[in-house]
Protein backbone atom coordinates (compact mmCIF):
# COMPACT_ATOMS: atom_id res chain seq x y z
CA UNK A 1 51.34 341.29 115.51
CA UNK A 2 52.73 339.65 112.72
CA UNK A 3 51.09 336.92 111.27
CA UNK A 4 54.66 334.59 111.44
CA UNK A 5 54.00 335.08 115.45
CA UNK A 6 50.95 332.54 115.37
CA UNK A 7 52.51 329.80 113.33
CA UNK A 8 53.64 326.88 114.91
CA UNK A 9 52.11 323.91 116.41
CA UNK A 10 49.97 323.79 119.24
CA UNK A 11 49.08 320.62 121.80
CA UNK A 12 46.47 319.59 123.72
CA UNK A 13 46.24 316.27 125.61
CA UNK A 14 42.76 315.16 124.50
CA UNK A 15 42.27 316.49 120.81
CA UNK A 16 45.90 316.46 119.32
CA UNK A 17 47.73 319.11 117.67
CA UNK A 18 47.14 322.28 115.82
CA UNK A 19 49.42 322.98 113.37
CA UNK A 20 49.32 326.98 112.33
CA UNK A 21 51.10 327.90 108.98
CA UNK A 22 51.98 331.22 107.26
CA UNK A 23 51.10 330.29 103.46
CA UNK A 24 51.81 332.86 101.64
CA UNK A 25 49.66 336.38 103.24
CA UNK A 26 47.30 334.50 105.16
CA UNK A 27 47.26 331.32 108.04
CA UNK A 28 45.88 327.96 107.51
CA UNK A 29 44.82 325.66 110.68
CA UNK A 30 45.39 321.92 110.54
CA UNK A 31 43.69 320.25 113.03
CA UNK A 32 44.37 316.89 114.69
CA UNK A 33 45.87 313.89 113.52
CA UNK A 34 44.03 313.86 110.61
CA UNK A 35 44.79 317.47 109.46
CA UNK A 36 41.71 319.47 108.73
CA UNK A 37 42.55 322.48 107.02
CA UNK A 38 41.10 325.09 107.73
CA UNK A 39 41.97 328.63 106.30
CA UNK A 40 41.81 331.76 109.03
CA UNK A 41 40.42 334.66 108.94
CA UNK A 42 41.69 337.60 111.40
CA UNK A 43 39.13 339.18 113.12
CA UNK A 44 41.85 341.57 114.98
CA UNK A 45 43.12 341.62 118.75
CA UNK A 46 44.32 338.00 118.32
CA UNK A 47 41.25 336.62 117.42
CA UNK A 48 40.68 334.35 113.93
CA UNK A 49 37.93 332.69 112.80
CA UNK A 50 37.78 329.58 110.86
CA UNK A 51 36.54 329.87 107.49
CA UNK A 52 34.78 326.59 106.98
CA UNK A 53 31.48 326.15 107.04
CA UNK A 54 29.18 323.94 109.71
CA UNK A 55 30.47 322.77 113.15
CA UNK A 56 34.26 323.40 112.15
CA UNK A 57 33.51 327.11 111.94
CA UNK A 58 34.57 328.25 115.39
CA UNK A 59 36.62 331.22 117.12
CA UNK A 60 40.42 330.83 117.25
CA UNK A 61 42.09 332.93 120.16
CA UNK A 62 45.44 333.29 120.55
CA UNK A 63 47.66 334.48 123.66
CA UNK A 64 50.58 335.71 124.43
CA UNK A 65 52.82 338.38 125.35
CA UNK A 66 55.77 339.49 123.84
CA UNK A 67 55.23 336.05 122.00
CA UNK A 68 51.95 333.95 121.48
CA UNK A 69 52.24 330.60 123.68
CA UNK A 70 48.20 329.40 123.81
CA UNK A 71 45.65 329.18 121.27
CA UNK A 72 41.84 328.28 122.89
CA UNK A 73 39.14 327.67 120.13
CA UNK A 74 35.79 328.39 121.56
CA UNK A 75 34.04 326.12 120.13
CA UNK A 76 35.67 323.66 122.62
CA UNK A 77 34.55 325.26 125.63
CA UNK A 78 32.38 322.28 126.97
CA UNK A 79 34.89 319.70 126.07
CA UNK A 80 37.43 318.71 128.55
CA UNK A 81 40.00 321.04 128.07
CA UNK A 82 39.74 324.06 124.94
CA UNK A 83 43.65 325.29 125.46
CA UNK A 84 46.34 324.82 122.90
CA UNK A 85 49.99 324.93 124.24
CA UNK A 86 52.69 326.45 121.34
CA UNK A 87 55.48 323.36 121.36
């Protein structure tokens, strides 16, 4: 899949946004209000992993088909809810 598919912003009730942006060849991940960048990496079949280092450094997933409407970052799996919905 492209990598324009995965760009847009993503919502979830109890963390905020995720805002996914083409810059240049390669995504960037700003998380929540206070917009964490975080560069991604693709690890193929959908899957991207964050390139930061310590607790930030977590599993992206995207779904979708034709298009991609959820990202889930597995980190988040314990917390109350670890889905993304594209907006």
């Amino acid at each position: 899949m492209p990598l324009q598919a995965y760009a847009g912003t993503y919502r979830n009730s109890f963390y905020g946004p995720v805002e996914v942006v083409l810059e240049g060849t390669s995504l960037k991940a700003y998380l929540g209000a206070r917009r964490i960048a975080a560069p991604l990496t693709s690890c193929g079949d959908n899957l991207f992993r964050t390139t930061l280092d310590g607790p930030l450094n977590w599993p992206l997933s995207f779904e979708g088909t034709p298009a991609i409407t959820k990202l889930s970052i597995e980190g988040m799996k314990d917390a109350v809810e670890e889905s993304f919905l594209k907006q």
